[in-house]
C-alpha atoms as a PDB file:
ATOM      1  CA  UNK A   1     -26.433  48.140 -38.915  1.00  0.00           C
ATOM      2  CA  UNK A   2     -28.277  48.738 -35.711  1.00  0.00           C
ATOM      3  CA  UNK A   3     -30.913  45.745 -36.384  1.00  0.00           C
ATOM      4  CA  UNK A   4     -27.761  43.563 -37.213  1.00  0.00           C
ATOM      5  CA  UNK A   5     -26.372  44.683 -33.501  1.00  0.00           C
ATOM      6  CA  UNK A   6     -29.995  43.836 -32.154  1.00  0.00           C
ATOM      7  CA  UNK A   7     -29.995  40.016 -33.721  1.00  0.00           C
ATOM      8  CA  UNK A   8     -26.350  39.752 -31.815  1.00  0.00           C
ATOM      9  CA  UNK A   9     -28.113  40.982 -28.407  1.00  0.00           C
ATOM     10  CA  UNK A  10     -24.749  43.502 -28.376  1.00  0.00           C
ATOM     11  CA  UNK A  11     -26.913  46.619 -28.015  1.00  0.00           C
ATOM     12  CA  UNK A  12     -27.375  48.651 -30.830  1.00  0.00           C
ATOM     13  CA  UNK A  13     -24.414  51.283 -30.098  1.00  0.00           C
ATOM     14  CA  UNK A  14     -21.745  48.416 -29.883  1.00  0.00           C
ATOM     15  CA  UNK A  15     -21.433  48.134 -33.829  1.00  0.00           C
ATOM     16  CA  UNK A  16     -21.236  51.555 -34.695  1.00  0.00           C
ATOM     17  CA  UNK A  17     -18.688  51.939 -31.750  1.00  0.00           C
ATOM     18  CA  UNK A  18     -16.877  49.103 -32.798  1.00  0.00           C
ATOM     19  CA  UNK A  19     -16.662  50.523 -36.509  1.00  0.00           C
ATOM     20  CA  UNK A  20     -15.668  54.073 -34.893  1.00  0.00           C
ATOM     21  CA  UNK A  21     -12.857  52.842 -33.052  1.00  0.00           C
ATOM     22  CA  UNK A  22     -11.306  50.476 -36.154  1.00  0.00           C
ATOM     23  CA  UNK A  23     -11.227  53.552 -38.334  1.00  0.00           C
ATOM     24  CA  UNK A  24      -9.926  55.911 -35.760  1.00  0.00           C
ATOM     25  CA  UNK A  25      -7.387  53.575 -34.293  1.00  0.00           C
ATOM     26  CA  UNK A  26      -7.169  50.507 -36.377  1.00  0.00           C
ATOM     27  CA  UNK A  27      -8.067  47.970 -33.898  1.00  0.00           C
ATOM     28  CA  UNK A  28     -10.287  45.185 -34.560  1.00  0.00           C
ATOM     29  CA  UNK A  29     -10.066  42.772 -31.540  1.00  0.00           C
ATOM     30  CA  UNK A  30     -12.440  42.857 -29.252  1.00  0.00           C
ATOM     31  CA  UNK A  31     -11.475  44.724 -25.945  1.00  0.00           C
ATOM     32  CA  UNK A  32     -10.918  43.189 -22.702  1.00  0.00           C
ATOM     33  CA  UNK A  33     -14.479  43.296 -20.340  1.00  0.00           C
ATOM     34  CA  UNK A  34     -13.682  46.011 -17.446  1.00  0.00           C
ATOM     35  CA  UNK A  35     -14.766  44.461 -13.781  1.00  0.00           C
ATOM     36  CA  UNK A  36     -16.456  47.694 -12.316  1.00  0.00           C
ATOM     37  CA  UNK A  37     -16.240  46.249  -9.062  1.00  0.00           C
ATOM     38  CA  UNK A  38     -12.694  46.325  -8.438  1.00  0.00           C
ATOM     39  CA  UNK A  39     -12.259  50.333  -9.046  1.00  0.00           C
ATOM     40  CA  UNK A  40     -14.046  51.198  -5.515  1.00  0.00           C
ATOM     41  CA  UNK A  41     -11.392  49.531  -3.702  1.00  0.00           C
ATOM     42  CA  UNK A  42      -8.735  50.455  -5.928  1.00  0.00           C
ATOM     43  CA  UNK A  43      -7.391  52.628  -3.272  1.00  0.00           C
ATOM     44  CA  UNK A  44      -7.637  50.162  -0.708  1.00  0.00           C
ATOM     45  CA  UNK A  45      -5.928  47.223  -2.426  1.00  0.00           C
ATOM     46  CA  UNK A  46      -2.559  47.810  -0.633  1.00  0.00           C
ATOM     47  CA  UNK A  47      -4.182  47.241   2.511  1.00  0.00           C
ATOM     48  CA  UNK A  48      -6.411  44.191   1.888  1.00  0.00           C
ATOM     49  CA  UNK A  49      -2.854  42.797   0.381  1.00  0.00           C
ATOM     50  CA  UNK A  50      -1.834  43.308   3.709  1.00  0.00           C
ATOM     51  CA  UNK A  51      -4.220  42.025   5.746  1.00  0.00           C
ATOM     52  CA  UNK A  52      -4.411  38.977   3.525  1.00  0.00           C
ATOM     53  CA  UNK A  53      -1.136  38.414   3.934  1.00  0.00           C
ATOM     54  CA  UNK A  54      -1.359  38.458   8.095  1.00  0.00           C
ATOM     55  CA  UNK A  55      -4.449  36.699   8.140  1.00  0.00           C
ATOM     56  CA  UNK A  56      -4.968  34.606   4.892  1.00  0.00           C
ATOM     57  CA  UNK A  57      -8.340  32.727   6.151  1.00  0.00           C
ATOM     58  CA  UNK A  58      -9.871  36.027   6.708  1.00  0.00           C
ATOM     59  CA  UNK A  59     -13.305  35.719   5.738  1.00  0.00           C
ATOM     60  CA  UNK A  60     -15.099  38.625   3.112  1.00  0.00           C
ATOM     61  CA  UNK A  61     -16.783  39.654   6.012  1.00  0.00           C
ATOM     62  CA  UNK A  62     -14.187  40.350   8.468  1.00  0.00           C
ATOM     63  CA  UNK A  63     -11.850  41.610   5.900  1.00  0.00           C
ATOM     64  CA  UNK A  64     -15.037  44.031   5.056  1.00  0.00           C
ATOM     65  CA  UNK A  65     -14.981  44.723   8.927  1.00  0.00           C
ATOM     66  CA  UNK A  66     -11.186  45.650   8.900  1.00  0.00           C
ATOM     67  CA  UNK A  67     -11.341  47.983   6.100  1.00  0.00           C
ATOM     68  CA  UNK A  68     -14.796  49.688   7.400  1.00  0.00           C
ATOM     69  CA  UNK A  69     -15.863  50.095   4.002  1.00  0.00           C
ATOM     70  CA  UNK A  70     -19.586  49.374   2.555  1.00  0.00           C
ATOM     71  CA  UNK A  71     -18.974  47.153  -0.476  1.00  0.00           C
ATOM     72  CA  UNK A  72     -21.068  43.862  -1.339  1.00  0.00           C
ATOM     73  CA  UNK A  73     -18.919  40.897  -0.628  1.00  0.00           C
ATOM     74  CA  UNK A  74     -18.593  39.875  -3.952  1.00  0.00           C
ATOM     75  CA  UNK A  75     -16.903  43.262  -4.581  1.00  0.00           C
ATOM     76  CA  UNK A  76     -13.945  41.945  -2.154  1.00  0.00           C
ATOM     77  CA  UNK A  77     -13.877  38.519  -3.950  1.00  0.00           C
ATOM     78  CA  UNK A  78     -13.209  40.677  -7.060  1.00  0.00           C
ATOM     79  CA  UNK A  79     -10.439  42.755  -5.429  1.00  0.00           C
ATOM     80  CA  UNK A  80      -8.458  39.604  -3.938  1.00  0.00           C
ATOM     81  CA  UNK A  81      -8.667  38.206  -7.645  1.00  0.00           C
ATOM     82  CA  UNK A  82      -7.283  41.202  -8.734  1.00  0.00           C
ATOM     83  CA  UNK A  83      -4.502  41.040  -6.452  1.00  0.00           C
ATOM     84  CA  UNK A  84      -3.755  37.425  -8.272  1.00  0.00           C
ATOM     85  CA  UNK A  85      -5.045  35.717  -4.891  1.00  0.00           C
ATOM     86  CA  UNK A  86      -7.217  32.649  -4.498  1.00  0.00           C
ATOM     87  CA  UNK A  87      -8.458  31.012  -1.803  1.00  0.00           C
ATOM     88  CA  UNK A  88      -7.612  28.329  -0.794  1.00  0.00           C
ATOM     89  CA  UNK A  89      -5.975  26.309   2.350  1.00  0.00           C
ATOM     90  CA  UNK A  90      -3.350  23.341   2.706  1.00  0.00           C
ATOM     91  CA  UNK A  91      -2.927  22.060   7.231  1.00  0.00           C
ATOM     92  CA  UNK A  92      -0.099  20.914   8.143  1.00  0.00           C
ATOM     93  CA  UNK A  93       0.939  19.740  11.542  1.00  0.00           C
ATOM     94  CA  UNK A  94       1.652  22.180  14.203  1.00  0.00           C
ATOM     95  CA  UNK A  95       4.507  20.407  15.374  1.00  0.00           C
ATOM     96  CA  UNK A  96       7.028  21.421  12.203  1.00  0.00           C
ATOM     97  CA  UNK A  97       7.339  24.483  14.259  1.00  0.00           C
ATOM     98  CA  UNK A  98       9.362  22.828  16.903  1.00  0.00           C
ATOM     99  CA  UNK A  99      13.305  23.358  16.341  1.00  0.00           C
ATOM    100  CA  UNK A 100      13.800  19.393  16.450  1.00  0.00           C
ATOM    101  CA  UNK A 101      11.654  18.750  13.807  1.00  0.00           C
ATOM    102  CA  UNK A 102      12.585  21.610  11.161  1.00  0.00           C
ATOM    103  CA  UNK A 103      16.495  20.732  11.509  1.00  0.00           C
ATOM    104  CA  UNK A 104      15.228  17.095  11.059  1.00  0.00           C
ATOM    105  CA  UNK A 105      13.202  17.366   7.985  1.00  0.00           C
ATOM    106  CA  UNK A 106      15.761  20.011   6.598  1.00  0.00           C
ATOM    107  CA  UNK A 107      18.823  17.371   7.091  1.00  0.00           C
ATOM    108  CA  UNK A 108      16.878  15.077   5.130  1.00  0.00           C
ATOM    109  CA  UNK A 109      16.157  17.655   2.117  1.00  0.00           C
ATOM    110  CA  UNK A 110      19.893  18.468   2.209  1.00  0.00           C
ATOM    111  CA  UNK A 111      21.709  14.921   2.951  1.00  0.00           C
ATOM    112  CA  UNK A 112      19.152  11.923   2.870  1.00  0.00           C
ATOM    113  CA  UNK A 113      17.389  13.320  -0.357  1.00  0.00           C
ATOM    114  CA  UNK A 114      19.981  13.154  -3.215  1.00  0.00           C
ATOM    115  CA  UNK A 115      20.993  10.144  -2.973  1.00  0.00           C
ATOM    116  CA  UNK A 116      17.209   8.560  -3.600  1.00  0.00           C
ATOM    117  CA  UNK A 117      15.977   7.712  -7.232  1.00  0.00           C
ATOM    118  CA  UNK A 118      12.582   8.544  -7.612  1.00  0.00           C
ATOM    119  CA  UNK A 119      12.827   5.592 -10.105  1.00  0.00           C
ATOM    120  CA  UNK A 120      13.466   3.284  -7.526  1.00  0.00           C
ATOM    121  CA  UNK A 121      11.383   4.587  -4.626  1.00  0.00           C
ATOM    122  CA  UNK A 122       8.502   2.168  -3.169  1.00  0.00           C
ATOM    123  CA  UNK A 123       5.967   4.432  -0.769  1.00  0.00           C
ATOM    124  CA  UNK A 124       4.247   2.788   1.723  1.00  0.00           C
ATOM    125  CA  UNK A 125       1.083   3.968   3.843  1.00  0.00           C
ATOM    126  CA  UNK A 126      -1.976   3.041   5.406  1.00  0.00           C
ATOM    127  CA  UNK A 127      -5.612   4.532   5.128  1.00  0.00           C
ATOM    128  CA  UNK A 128      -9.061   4.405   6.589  1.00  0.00           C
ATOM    129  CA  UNK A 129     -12.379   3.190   4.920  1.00  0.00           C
ATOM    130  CA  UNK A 130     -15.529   2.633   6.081  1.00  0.00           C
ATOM    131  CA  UNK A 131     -19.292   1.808   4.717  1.00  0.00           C
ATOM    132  CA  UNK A 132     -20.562   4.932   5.685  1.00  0.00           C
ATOM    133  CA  UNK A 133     -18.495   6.797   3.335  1.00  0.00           C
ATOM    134  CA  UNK A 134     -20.464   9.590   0.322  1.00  0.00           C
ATOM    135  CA  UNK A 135     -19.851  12.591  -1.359  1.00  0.00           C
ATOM    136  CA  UNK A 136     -19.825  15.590   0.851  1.00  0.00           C
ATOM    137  CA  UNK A 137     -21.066  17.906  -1.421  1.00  0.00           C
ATOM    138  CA  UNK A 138     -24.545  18.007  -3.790  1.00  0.00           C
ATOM    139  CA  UNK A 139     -26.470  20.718  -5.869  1.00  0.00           C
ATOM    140  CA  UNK A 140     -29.616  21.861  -4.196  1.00  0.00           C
ATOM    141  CA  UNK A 141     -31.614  25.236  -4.481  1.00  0.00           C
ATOM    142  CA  UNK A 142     -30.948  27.957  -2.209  1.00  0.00           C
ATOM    143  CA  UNK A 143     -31.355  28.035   1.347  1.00  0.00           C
ATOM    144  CA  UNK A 144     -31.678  24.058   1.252  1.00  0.00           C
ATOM    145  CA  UNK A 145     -29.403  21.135   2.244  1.00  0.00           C
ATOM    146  CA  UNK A 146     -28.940  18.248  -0.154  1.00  0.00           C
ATOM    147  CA  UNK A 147     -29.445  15.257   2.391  1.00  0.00           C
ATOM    148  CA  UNK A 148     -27.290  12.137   1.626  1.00  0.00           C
ATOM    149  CA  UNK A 149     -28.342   8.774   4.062  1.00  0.00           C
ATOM    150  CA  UNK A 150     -25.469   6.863   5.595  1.00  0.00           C
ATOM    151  CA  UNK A 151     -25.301   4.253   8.448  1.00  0.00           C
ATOM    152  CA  UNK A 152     -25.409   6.109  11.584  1.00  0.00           C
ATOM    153  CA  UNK A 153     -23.099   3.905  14.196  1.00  0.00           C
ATOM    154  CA  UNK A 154     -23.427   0.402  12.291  1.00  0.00           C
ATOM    155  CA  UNK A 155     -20.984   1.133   9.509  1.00  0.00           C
ATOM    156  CA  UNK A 156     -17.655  -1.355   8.744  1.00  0.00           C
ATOM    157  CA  UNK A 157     -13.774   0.220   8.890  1.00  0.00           C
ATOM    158  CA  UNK A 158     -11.030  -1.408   7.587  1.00  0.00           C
ATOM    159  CA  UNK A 159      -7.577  -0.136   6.972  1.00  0.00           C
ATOM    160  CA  UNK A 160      -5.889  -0.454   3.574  1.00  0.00           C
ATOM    161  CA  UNK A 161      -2.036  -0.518   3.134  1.00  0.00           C
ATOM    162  CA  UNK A 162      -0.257  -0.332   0.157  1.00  0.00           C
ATOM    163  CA  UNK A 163       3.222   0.757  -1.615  1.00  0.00           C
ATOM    164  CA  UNK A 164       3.016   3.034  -4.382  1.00  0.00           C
ATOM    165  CA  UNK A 165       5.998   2.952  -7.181  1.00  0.00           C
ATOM    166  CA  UNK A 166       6.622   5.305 -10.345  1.00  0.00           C
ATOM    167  CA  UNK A 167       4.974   3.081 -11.991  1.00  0.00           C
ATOM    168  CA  UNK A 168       2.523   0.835 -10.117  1.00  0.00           C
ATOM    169  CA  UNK A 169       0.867   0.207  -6.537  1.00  0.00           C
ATOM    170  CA  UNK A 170       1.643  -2.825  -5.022  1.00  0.00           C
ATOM    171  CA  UNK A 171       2.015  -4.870  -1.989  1.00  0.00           C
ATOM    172  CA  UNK A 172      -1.987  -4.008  -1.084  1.00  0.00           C
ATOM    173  CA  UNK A 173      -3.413  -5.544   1.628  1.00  0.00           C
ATOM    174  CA  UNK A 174      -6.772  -4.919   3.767  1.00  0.00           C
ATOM    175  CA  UNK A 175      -7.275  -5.366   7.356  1.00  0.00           C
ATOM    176  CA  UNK A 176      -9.863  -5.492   9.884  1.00  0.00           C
ATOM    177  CA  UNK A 177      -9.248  -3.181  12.559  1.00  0.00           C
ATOM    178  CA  UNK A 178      -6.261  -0.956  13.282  1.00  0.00           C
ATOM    179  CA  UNK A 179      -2.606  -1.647  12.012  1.00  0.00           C
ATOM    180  CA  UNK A 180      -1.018  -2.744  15.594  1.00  0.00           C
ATOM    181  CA  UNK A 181       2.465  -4.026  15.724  1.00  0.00           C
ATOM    182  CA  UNK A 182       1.796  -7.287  15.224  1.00  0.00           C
ATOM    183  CA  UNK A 183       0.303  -6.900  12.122  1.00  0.00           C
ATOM    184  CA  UNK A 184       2.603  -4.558  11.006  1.00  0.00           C
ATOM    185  CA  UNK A 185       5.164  -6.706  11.209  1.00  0.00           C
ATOM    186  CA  UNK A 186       2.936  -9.589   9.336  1.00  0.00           C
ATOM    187  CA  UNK A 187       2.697  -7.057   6.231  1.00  0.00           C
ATOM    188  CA  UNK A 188       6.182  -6.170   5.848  1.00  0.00           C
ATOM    189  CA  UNK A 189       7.477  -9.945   5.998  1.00  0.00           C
ATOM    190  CA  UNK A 190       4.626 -11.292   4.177  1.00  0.00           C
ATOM    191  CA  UNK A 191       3.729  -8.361   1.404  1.00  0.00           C
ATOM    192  CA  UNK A 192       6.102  -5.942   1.536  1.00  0.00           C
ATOM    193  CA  UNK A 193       9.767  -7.946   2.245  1.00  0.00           C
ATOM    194  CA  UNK A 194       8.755  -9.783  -1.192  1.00  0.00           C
ATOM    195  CA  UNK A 195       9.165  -7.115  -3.658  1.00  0.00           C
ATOM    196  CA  UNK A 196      12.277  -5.402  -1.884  1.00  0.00           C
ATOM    197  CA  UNK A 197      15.671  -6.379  -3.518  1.00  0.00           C
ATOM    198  CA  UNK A 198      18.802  -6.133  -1.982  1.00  0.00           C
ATOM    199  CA  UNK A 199      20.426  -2.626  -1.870  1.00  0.00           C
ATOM    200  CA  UNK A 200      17.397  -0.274  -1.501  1.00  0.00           C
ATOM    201  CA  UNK A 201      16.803   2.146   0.860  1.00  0.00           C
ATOM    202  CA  UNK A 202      13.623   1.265   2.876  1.00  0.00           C
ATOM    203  CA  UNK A 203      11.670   4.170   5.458  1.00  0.00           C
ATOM    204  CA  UNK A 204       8.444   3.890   6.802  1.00  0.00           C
ATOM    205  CA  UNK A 205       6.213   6.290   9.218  1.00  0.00           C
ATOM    206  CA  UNK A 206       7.822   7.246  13.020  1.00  0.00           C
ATOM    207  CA  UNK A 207       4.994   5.228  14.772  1.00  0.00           C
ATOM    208  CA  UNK A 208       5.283   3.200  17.266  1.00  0.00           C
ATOM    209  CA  UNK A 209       4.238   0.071  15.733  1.00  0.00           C
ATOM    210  CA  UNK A 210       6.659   0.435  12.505  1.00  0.00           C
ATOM    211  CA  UNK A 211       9.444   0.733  15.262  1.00  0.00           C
ATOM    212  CA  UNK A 212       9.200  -2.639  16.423  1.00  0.00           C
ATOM    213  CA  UNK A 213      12.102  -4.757  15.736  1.00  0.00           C
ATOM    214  CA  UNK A 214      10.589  -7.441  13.875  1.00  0.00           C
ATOM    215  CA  UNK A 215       9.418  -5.475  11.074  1.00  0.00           C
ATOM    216  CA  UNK A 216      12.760  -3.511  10.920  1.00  0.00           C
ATOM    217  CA  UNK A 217      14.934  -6.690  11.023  1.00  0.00           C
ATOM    218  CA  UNK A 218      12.454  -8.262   8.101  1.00  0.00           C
ATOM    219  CA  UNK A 219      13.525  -5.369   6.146  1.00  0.00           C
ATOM    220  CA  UNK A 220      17.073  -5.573   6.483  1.00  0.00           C
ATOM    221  CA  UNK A 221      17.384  -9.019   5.882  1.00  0.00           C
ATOM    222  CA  UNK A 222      16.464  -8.317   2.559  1.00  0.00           C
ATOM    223  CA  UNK A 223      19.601  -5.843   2.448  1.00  0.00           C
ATOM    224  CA  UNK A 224      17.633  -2.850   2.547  1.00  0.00           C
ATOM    225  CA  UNK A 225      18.489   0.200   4.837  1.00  0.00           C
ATOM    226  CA  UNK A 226      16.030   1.493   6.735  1.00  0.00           C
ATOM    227  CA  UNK A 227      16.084   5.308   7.851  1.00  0.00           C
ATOM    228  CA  UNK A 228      12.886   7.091   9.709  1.00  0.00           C
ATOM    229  CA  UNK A 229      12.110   9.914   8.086  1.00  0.00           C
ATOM    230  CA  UNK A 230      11.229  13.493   9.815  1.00  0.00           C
ATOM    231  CA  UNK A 231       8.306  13.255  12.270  1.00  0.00           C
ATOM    232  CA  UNK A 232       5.431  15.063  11.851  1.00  0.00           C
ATOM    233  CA  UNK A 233       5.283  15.067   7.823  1.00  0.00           C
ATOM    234  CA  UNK A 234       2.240  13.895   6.119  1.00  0.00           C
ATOM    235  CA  UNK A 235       2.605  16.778   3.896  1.00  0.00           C
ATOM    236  CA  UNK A 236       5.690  14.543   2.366  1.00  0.00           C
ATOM    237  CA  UNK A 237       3.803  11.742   1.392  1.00  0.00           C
ATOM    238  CA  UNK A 238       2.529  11.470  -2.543  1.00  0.00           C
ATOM    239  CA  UNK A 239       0.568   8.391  -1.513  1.00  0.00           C
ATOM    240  CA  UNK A 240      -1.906  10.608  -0.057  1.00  0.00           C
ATOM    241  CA  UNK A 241      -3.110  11.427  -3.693  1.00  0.00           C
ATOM    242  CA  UNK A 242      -3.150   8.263  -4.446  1.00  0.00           C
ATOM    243  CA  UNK A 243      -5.651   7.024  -1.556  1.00  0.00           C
ATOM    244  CA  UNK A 244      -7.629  10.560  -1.771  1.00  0.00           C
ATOM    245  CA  UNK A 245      -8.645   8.984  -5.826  1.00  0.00           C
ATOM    246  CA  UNK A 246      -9.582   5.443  -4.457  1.00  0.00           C
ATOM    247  CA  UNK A 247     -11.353   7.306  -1.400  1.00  0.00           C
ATOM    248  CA  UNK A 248     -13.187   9.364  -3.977  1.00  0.00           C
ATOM    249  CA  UNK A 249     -14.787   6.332  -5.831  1.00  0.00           C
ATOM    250  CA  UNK A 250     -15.997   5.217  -2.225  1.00  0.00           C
ATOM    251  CA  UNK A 251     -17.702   8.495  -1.947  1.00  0.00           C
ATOM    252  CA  UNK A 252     -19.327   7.846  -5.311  1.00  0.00           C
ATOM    253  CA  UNK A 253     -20.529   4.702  -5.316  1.00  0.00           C
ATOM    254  CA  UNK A 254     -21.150   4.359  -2.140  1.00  0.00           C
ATOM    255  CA  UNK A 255     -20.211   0.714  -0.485  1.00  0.00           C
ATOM    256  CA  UNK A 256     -22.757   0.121   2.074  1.00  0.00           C
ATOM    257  CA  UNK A 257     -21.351  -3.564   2.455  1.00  0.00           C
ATOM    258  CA  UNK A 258     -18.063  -4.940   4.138  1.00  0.00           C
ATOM    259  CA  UNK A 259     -17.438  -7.166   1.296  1.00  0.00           C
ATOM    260  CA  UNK A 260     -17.714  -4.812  -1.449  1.00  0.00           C
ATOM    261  CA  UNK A 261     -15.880  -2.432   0.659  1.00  0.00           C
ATOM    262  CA  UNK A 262     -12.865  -4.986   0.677  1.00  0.00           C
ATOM    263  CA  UNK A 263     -13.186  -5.955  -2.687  1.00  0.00           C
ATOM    264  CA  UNK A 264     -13.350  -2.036  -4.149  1.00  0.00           C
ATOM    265  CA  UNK A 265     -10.243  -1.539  -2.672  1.00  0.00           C
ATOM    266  CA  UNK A 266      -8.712  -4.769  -3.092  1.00  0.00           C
ATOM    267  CA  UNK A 267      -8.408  -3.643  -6.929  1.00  0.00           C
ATOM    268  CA  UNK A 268      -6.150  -0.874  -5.845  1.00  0.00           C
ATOM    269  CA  UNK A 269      -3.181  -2.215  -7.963  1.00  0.00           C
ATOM    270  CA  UNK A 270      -5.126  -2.325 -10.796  1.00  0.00           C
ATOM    271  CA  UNK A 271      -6.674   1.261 -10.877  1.00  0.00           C
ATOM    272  CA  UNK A 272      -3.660   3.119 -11.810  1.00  0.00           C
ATOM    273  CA  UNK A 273      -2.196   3.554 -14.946  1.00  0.00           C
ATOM    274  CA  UNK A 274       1.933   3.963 -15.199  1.00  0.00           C
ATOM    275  CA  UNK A 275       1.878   7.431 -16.047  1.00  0.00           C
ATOM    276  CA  UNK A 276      -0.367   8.343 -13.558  1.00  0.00           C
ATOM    277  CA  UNK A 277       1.793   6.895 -10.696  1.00  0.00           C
ATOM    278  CA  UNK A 278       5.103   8.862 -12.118  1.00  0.00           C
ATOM    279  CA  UNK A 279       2.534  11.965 -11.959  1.00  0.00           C
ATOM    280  CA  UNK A 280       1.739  11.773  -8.256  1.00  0.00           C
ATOM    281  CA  UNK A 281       5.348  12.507  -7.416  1.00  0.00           C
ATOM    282  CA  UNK A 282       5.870  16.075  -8.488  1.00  0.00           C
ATOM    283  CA  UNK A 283       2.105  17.285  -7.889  1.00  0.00           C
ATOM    284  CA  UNK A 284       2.657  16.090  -4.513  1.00  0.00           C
ATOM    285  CA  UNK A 285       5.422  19.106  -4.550  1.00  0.00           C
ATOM    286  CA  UNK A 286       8.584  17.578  -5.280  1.00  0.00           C
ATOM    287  CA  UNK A 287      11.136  18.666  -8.412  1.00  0.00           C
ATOM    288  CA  UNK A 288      13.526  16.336  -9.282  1.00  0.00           C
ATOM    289  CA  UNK A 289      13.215  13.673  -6.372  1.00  0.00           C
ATOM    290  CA  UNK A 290      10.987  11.298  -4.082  1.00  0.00           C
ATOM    291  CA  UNK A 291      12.636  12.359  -0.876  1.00  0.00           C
ATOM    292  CA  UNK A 292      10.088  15.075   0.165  1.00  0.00           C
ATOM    293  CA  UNK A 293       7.565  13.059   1.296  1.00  0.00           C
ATOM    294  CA  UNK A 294       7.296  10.667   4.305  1.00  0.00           C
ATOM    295  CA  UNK A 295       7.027   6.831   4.374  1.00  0.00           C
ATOM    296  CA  UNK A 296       9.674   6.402   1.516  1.00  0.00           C
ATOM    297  CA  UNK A 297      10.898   3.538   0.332  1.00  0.00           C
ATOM    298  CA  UNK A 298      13.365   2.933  -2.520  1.00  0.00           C
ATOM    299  CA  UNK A 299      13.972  -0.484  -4.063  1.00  0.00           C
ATOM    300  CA  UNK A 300      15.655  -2.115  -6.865  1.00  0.00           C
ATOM    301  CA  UNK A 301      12.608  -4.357  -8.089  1.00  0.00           C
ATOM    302  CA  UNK A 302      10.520  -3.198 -10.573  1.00  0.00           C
END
């Protein structure tokens, strides 16, 4: 018994205690591994709830500070985990705090929202991309930086617009430079205007170039309503996740070339699959609708 523990690397009590505890008890699944960390600051887990709770970015060091306890940091981690807590942080912009704003975006939840099909809904937004874009992160033995080479003040931008729909993006386009008002308006009457139908309900971002007339009135002559939705909102826009996927294959491979650059993301509408579209709506945060998130636009063409 005890060289059959040994060829399992259990230790050679484990058997025998296993077999002692079956016949005294009758259990035969293995028991759940104890963290001994978390016991020396079982009596101070109310307290680092709290604190965590008033400060959540706390680091392990300054929450170590605060309690004035001597415990290794990876002691803390354990407690936190304990306490069901990860960590992890989401900005948002400071200016949902102003009074304006919150009865704003809360109107929308309450009146604009129901009344959008997520079915219907067309989402339209703008990104940066530039030739000096890799991946942030790399593997790399202790104490040493993994160093990636980018251009350093020669690198291309261009800014990429496109609509995302439950099922598809579409109306891409690529620019060189900023979107200005003139070329705003240029995209929605020569991209965008062509895949609205009449009867859909059409908002874009609070900016000053998406309020010029001549975009709005392009809109509405296809007999679509437009309606701005709550400033400061990016945290209501599923496109994001969209963009942060394409962004991510520019980190990876790289494009050190304007052309390339344009091409990678000219292929936009054909790098997402149907499902995968429908599934950037409710991880963005919404339940049963679109309306959460900001440059929305509903439309009957599909």
């Amino acid at each position: 018994m005890r060289a059959y523990a040994m060829d399992l690397r259990a230790g050679s009590p484990s058997v025998p205690s296993g077999v002692q505890r079956r016949r005294e008890t009758g259990e035969t699944a293995p028991r759940q591994a104890r963290d001994t960390r978390v016991p020396k600051l079982r009596p101070h887990l109310p307290t680092i709830r709290t604190l965590l709770a008033a400060t959540p970015d706390v680091t392990l060091a300054e929450l170590r500070d605060e309690l004035r306890v001597t415990a290794a940091l990876s002691t803390l981690w354990a407690a936190a985990r304990s306490l069901g807590l990860t960590f992890k942080k989401v900005a948002r912009a400071t200016g949902q705090d102003r009074p304006d704003v919150r009865a704003t975006r809360d109107a929308w939840r309450q009146e604009t929202a129901p009344a959008l099909d997520p079915n219907r809904a067309v989402l339209v937004d703008e990104t940066g991309a530039n030739t000096a874009m890799g991946r942030r992160y790399g593997y790399t033995p202790w104490g040493e930086p993994v160093v990636g080479a980018v251009p350093n003040g020669h690198y291309k931008s261009r800014t990429f617009t496109a609509a995302l729909r439950a099922d598809r993006v579409t109306a891409t386009q690529v620019l060189d430079g900023p979107m200005a008002a003139d070329r705003f308006r240029e995209y929605v009457t020569t991209v965008l205007v062509p895949t609205l139908r009449p009867g859909a309900w059409w908002s874009w971002a609070t900016s000053g170039a998406t309020r010029r007339p001549g975009g709005r009135a392009a809109v509405e002559a296809t007999g679509c309503e437009l309606r701005f939705l709550p400033p400061y909102s990016p945290d209501w826009n599923p496109i994001e996740l969209a963009f942060a996927k394409r962004k991510r294959g520019l980190r990876s491979d790289g494009y050190r070339a304007a052309p390339t650059l344009v091409n990678f993301l000219a292929l936009a509408r054909t790098a997402y699959r149907p499902e995968e579209c429908a599934a950037y709506i409710p991880i963005a945060g919404t339940d049963n609708h679109l309306l959460r998130h900001h440059r929305l636009v509903t439309s009957d063409h599909r």
